[in-house]
PDB file of N, CA and C in Angstrom:
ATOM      1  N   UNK A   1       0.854  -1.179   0.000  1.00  0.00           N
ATOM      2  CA  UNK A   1       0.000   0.000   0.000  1.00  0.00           C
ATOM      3  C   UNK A   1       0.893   1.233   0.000  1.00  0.00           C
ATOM      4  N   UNK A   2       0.544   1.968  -1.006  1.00  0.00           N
ATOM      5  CA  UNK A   2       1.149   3.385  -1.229  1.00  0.00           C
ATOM      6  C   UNK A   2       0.735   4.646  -1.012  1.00  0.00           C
ATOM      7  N   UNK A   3       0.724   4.656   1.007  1.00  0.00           N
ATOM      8  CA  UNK A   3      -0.047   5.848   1.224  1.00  0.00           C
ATOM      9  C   UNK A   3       0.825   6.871   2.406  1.00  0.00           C
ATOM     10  N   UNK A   4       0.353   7.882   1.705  1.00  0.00           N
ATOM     11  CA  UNK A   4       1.529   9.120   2.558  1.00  0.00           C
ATOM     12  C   UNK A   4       0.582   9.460   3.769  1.00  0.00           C
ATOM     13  N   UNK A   5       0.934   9.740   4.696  1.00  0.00           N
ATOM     14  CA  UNK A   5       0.347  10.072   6.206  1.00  0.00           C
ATOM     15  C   UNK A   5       0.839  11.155   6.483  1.00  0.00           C
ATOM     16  N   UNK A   6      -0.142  12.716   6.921  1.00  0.00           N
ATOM     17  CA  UNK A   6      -0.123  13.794   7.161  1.00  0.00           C
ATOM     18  C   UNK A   6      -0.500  14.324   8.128  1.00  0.00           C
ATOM     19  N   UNK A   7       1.100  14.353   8.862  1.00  0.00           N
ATOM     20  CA  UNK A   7       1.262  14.212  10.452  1.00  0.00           C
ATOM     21  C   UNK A   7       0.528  15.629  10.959  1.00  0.00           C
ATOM     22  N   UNK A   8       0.470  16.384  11.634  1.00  0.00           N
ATOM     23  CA  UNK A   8      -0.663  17.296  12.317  1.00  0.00           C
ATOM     24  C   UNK A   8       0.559  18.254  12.117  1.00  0.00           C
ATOM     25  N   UNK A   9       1.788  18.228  11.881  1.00  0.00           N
ATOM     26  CA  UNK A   9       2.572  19.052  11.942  1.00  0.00           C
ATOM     27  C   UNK A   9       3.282  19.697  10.454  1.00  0.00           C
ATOM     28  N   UNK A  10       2.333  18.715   9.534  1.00  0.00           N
ATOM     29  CA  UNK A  10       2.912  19.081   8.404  1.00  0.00           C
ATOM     30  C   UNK A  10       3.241  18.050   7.035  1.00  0.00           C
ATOM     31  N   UNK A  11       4.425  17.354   8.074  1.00  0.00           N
ATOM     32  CA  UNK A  11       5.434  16.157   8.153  1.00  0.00           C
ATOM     33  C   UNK A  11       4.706  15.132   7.227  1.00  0.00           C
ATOM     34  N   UNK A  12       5.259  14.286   6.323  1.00  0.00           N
ATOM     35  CA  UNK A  12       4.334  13.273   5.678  1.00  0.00           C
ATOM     36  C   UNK A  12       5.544  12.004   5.603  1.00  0.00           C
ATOM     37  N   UNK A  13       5.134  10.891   5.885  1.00  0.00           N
ATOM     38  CA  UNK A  13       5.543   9.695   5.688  1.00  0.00           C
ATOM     39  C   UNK A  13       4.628   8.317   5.265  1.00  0.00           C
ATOM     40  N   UNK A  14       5.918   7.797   4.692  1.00  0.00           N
ATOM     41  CA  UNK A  14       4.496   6.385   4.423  1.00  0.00           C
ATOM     42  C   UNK A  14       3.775   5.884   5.552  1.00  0.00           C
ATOM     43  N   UNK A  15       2.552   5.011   5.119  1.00  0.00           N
ATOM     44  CA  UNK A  15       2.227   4.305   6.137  1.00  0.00           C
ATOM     45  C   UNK A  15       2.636   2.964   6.415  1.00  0.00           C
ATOM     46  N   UNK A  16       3.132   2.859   7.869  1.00  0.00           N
ATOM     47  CA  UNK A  16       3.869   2.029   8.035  1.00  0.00           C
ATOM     48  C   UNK A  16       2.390   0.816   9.051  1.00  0.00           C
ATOM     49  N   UNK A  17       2.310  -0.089   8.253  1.00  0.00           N
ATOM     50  CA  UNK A  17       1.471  -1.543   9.277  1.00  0.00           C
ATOM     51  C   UNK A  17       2.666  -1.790  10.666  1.00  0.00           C
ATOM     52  N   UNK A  18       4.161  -1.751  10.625  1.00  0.00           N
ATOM     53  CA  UNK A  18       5.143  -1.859  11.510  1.00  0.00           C
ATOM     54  C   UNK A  18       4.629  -1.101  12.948  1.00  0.00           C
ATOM     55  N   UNK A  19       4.787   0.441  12.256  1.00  0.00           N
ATOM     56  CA  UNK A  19       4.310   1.658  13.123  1.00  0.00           C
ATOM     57  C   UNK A  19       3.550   1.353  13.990  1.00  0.00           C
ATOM     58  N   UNK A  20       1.993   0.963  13.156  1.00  0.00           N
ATOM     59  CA  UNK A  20       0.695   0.603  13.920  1.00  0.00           C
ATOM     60  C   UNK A  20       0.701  -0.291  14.737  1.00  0.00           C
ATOM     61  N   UNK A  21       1.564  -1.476  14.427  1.00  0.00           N
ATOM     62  CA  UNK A  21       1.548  -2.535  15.503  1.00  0.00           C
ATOM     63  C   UNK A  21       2.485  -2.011  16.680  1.00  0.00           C
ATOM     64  N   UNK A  22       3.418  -1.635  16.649  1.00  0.00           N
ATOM     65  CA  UNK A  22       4.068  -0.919  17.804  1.00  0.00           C
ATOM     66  C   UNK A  22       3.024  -0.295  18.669  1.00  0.00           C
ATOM     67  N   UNK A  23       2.290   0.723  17.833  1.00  0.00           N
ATOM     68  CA  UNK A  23       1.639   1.599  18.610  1.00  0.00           C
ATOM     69  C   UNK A  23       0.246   0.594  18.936  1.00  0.00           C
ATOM     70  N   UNK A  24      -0.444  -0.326  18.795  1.00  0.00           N
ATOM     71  CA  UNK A  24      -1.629  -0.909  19.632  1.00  0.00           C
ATOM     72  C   UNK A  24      -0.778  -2.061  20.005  1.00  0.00           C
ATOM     73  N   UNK A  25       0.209  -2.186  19.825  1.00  0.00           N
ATOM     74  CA  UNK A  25       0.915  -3.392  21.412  1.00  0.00           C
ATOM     75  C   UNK A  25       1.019  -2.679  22.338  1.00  0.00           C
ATOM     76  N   UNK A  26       1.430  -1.218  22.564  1.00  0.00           N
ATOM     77  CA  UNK A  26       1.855  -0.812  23.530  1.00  0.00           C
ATOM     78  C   UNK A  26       0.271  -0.457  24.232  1.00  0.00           C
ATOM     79  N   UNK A  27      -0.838   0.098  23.209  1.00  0.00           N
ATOM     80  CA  UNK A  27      -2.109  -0.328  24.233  1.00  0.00           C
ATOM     81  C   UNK A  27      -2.903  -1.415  24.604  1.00  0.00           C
ATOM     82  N   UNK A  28      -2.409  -2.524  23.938  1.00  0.00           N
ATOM     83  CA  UNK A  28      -3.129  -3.415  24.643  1.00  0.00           C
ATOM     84  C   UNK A  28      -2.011  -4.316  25.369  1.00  0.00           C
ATOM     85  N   UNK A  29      -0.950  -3.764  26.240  1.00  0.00           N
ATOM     86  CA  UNK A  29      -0.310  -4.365  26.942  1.00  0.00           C
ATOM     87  C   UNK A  29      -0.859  -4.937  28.245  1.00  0.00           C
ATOM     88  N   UNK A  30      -0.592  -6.093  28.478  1.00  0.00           N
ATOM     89  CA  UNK A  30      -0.794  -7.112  29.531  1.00  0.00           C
ATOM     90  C   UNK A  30      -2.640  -6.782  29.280  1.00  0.00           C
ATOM     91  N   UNK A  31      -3.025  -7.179  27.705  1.00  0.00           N
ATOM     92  CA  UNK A  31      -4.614  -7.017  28.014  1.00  0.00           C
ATOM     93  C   UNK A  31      -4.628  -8.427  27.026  1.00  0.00           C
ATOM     94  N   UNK A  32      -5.573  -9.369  27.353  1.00  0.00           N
ATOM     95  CA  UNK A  32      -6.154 -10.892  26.436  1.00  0.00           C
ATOM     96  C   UNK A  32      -6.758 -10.462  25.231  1.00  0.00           C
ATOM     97  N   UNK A  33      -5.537  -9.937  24.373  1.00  0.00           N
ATOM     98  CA  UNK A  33      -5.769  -9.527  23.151  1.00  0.00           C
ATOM     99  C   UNK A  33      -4.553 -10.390  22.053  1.00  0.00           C
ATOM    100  N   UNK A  34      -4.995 -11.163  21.132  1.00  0.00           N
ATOM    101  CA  UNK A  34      -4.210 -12.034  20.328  1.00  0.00           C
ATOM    102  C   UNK A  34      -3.799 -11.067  19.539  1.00  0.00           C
ATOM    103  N   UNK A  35      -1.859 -11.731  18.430  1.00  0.00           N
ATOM    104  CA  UNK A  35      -1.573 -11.155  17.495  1.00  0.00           C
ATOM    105  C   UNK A  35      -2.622 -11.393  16.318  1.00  0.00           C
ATOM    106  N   UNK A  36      -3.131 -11.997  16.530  1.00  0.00           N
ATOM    107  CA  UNK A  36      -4.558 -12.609  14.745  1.00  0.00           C
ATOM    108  C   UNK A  36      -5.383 -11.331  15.271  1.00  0.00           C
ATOM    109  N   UNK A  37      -5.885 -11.004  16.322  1.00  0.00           N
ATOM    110  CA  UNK A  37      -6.684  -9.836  16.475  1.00  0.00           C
ATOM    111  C   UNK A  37      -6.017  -8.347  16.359  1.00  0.00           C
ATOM    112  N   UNK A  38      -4.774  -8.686  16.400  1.00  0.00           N
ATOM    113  CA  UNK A  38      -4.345  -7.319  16.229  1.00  0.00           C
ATOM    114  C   UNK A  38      -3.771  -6.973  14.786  1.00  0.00           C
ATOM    115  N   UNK A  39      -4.221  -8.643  14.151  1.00  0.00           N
ATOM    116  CA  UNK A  39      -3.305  -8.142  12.740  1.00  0.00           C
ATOM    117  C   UNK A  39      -5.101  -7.912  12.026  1.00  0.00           C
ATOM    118  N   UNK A  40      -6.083  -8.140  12.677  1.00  0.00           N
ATOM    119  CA  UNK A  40      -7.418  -7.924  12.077  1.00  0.00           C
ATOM    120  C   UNK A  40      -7.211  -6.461  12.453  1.00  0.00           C
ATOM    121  N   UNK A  41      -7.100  -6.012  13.366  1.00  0.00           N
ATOM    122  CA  UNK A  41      -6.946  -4.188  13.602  1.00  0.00           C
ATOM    123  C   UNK A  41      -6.240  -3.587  12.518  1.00  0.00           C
ATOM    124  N   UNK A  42      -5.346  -3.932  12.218  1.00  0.00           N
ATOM    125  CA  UNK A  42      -4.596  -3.244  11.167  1.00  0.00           C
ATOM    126  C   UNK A  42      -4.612  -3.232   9.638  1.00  0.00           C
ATOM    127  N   UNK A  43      -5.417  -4.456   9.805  1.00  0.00           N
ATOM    128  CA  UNK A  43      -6.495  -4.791   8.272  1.00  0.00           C
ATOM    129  C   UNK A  43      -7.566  -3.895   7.868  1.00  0.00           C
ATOM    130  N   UNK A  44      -8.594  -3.978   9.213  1.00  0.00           N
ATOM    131  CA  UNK A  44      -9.487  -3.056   9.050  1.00  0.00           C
ATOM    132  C   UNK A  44      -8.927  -1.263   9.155  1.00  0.00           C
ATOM    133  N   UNK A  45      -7.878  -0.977   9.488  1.00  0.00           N
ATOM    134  CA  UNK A  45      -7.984   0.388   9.617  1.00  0.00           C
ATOM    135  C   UNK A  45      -7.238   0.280   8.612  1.00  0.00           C
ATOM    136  N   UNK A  46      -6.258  -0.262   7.618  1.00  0.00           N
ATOM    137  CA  UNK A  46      -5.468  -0.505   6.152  1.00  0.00           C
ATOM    138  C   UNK A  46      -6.493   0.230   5.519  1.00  0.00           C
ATOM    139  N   UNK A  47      -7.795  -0.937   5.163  1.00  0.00           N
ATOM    140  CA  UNK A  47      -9.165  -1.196   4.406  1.00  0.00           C
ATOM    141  C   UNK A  47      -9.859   0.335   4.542  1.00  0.00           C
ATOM    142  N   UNK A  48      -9.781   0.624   5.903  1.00  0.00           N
ATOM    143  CA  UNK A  48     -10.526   2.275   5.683  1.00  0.00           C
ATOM    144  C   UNK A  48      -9.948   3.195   5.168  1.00  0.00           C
ATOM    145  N   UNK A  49      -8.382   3.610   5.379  1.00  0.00           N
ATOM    146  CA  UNK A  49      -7.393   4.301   4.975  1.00  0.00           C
ATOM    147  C   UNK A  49      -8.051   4.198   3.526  1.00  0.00           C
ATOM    148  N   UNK A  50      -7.570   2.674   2.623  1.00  0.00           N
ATOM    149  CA  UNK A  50      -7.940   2.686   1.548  1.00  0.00           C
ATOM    150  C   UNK A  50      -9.154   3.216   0.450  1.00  0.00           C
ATOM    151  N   UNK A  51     -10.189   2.730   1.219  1.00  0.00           N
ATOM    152  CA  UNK A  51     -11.427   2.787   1.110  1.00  0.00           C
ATOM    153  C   UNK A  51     -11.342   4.794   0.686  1.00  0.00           C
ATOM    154  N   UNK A  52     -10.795   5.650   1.428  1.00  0.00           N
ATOM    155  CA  UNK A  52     -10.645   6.879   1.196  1.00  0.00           C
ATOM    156  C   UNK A  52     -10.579   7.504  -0.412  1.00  0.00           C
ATOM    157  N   UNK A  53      -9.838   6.104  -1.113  1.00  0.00           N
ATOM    158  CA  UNK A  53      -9.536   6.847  -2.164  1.00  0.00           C
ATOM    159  C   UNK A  53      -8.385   8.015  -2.461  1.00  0.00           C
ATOM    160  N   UNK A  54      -7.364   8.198  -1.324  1.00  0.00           N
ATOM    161  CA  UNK A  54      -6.887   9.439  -1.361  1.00  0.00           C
ATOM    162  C   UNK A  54      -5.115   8.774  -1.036  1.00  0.00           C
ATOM    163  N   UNK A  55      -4.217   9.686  -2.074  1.00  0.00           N
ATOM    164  CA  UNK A  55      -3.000   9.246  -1.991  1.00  0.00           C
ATOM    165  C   UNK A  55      -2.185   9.901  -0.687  1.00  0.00           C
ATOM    166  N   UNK A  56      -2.906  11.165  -0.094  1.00  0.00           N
ATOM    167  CA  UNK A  56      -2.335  11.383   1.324  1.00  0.00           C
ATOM    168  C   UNK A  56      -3.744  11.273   2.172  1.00  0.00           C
ATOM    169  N   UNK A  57      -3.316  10.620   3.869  1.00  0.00           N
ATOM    170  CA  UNK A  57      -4.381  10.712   4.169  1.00  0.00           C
ATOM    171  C   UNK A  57      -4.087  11.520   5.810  1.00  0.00           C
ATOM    172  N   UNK A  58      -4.814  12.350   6.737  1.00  0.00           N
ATOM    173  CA  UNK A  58      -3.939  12.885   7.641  1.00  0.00           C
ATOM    174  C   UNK A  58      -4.159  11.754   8.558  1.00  0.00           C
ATOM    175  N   UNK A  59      -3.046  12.020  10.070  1.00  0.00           N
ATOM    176  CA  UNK A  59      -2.697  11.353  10.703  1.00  0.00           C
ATOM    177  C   UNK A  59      -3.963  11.311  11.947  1.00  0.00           C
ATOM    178  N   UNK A  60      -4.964  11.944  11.731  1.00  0.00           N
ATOM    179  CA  UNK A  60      -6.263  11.866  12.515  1.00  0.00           C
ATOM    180  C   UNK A  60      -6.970  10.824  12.541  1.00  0.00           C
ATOM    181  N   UNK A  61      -6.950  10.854  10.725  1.00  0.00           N
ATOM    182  CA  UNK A  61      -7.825   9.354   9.983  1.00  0.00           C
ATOM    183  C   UNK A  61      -7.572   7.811  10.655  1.00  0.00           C
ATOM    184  N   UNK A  62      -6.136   7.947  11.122  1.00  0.00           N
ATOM    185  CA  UNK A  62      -5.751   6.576  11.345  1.00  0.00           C
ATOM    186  C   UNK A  62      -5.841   6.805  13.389  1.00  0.00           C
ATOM    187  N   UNK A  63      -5.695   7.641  13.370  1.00  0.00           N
ATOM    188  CA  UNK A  63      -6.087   7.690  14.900  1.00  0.00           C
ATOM    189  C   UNK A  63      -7.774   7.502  15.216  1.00  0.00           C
ATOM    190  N   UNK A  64      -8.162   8.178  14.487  1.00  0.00           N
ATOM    191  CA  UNK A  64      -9.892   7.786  14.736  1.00  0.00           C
ATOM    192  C   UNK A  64     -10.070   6.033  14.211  1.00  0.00           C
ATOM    193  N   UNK A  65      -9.850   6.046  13.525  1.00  0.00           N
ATOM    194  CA  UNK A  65      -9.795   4.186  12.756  1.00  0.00           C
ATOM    195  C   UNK A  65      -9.478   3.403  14.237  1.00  0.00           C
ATOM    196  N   UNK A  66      -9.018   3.768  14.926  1.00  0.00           N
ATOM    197  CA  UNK A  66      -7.874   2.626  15.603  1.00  0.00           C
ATOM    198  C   UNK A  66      -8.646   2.981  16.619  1.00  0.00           C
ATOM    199  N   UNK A  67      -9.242   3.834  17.163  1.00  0.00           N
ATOM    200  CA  UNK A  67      -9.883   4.443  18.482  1.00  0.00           C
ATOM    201  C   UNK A  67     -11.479   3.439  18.129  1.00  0.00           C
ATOM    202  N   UNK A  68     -11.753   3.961  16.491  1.00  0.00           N
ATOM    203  CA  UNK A  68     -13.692   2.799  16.370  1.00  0.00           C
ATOM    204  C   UNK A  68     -13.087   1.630  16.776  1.00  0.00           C
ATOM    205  N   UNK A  69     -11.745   0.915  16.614  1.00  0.00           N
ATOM    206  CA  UNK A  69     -11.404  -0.815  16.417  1.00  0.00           C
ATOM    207  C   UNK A  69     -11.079  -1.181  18.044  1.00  0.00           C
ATOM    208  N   UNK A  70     -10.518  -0.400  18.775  1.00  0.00           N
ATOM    209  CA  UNK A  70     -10.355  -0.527  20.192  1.00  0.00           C
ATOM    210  C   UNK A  70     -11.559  -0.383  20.821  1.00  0.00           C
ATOM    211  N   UNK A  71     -12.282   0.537  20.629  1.00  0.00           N
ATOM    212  CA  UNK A  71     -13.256   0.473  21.480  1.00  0.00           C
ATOM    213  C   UNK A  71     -14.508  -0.917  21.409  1.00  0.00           C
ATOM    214  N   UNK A  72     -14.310  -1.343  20.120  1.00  0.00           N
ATOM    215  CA  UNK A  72     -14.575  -3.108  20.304  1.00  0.00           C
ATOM    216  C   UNK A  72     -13.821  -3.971  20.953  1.00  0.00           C
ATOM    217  N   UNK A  73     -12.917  -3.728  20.669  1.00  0.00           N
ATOM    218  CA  UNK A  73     -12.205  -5.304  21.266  1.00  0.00           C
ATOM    219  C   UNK A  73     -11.178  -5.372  22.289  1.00  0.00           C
ATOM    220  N   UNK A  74     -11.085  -3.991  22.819  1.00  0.00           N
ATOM    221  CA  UNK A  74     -10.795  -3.757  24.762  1.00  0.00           C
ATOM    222  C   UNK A  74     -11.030  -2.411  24.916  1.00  0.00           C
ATOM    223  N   UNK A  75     -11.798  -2.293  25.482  1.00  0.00           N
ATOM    224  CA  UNK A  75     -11.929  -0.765  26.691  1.00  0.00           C
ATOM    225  C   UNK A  75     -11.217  -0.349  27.189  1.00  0.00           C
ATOM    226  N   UNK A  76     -10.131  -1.180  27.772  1.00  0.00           N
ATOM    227  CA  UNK A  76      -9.116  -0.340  28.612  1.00  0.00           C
ATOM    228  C   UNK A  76      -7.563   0.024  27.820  1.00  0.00           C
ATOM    229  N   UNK A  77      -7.699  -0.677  26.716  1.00  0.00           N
ATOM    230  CA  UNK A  77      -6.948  -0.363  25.988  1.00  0.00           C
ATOM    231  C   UNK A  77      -7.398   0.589  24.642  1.00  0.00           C
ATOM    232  N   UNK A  78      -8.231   0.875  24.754  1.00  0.00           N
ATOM    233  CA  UNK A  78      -9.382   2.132  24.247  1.00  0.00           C
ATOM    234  C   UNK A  78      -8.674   3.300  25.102  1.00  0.00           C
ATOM    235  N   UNK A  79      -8.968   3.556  26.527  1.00  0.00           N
ATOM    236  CA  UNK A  79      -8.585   4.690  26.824  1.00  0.00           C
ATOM    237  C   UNK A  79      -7.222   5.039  26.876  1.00  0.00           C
ATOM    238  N   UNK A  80      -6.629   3.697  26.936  1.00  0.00           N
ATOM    239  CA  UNK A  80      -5.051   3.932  26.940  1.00  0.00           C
ATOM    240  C   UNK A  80      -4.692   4.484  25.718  1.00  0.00           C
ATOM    241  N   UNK A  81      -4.786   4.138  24.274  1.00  0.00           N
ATOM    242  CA  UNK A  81      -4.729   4.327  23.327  1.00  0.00           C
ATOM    243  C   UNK A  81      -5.485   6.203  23.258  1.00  0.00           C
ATOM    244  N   UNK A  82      -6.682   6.715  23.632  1.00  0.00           N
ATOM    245  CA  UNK A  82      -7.128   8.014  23.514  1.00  0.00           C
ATOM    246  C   UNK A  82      -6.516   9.137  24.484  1.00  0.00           C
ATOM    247  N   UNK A  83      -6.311   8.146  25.607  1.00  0.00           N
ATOM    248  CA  UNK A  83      -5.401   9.672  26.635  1.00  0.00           C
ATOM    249  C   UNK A  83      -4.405   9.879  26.506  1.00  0.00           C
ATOM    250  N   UNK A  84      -3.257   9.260  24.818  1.00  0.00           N
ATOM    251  CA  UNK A  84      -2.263   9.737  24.370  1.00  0.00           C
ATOM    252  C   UNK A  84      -2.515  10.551  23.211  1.00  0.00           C
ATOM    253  N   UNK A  85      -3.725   9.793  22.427  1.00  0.00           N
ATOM    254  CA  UNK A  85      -4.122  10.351  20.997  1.00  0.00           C
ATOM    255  C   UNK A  85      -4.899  11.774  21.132  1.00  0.00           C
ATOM    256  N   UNK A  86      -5.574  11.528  22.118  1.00  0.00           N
ATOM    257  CA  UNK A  86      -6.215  12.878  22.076  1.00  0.00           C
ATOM    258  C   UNK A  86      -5.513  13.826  23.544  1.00  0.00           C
ATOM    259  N   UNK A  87      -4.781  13.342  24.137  1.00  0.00           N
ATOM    260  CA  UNK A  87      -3.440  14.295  24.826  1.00  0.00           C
ATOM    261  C   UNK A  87      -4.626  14.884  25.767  1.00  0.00           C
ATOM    262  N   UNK A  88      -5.361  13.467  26.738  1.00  0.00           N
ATOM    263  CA  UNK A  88      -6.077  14.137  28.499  1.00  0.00           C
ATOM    264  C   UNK A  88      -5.172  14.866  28.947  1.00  0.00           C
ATOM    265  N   UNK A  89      -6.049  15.722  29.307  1.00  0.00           N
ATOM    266  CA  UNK A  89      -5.507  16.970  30.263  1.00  0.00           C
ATOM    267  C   UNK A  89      -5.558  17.081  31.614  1.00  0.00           C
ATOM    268  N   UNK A  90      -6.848  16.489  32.008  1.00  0.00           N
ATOM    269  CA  UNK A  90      -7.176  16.175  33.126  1.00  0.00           C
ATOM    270  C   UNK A  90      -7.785  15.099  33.337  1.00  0.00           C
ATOM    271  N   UNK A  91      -8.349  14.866  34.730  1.00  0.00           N
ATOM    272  CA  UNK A  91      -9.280  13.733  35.191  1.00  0.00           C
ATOM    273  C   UNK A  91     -10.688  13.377  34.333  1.00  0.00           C
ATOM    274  N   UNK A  92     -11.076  14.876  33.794  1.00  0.00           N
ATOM    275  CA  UNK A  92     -12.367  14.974  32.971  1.00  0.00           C
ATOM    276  C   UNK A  92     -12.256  14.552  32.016  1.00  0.00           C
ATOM    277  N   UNK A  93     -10.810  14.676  31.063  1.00  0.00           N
ATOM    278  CA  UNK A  93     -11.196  14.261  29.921  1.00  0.00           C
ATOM    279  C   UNK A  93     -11.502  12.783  29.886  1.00  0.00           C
ATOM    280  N   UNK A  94     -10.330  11.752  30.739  1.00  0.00           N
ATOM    281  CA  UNK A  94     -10.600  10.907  31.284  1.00  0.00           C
ATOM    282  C   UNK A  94     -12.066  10.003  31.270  1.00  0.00           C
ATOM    283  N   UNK A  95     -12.639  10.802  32.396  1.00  0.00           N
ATOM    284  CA  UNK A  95     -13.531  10.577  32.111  1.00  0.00           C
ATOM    285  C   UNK A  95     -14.817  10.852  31.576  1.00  0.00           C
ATOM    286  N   UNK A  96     -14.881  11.564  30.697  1.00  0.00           N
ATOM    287  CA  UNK A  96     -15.454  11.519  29.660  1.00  0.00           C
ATOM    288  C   UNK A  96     -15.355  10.576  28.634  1.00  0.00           C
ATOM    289  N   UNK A  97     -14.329  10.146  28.309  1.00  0.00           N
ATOM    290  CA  UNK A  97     -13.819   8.864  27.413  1.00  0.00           C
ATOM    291  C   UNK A  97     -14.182   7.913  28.014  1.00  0.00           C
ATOM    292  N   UNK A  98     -14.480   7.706  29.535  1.00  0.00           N
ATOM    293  CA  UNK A  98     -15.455   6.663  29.890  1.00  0.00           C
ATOM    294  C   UNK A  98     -16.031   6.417  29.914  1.00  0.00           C
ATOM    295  N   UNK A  99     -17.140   7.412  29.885  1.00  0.00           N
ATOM    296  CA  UNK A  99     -18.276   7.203  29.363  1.00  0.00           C
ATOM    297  C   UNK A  99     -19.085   7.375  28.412  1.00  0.00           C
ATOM    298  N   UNK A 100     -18.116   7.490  27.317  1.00  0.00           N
ATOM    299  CA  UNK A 100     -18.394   6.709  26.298  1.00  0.00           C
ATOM    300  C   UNK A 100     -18.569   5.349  26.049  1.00  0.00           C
ATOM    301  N   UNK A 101     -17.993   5.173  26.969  1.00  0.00           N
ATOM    302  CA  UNK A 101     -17.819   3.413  26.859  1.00  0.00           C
ATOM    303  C   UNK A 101     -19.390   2.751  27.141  1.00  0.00           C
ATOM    304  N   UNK A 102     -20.233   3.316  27.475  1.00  0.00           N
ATOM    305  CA  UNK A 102     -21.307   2.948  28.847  1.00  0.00           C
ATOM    306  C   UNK A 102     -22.151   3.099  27.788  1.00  0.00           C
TER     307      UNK A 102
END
C-alpha cells in the first residue's frame, strides 16, 4: 500500500502496518488480546485508509480508525490508546472517554 500520512505538523511519511503494531501493542499491553486480532486491527484500519480513495491521508484518519477498532475489542486499551491520541488533560477528559464506553 502506497499511502503518505499527514502528520498534524505538516510532516508526511508512508504508512507504516510496523508503526501501527508498535503503537496498539503498547495499548493493549498485559490485556487478552491475540496477534490474529491485532493483525485484524490493522487490516481493518489498512481497508478504511484505503477505502478513502486518497493518496495522502492525515494522521487523525488513522487515529480515529484505531480508536472505532479498540473500542470493540478492549476498553481499557481504548482509553489507553485516547489519553495519548487525544493528549487528556485532566481527570475529565478521562472521564469523559469513559463514558463513552457505557
Amino acid at each position: 500500500m502506497s499511502l503518505v500520512i499527514v502528520k498534524k505538523d505538516g510532516r508526511r511519511e508512508e504508512f507504516s502496518q510496523d508503526k501501527l503494531r508498535q503503537k496498539l501493542r503498547v495499548a493493549l499491553t498485559k490485556r487478552p488480546v491475540s496477534e490474529d486480532q491485532i493483525d485484524t486491527v490493522i487490516s481493518r484500519v489498512e481497508g478504511e485508509l484505503t477505502a478513502l480513495n486518497l493518496k495522502e491521508v492525515p494522521s487523525d484518519a488513522i487515529g480515529e480508525a484505531v480508536l472505532r477498532e479498540l473500542k470493540e475489542l478492549d476498553q481499557v486499551a481504548y482509553i489507553r490508546f485516547a489519553s495519548v491520541y487525544r493528549q487528556f488533560a485532566d481527570i475529565e477528559d478521562l472521564r469523559r472517554a469513559v463514558d463513552t464506553l457505557a
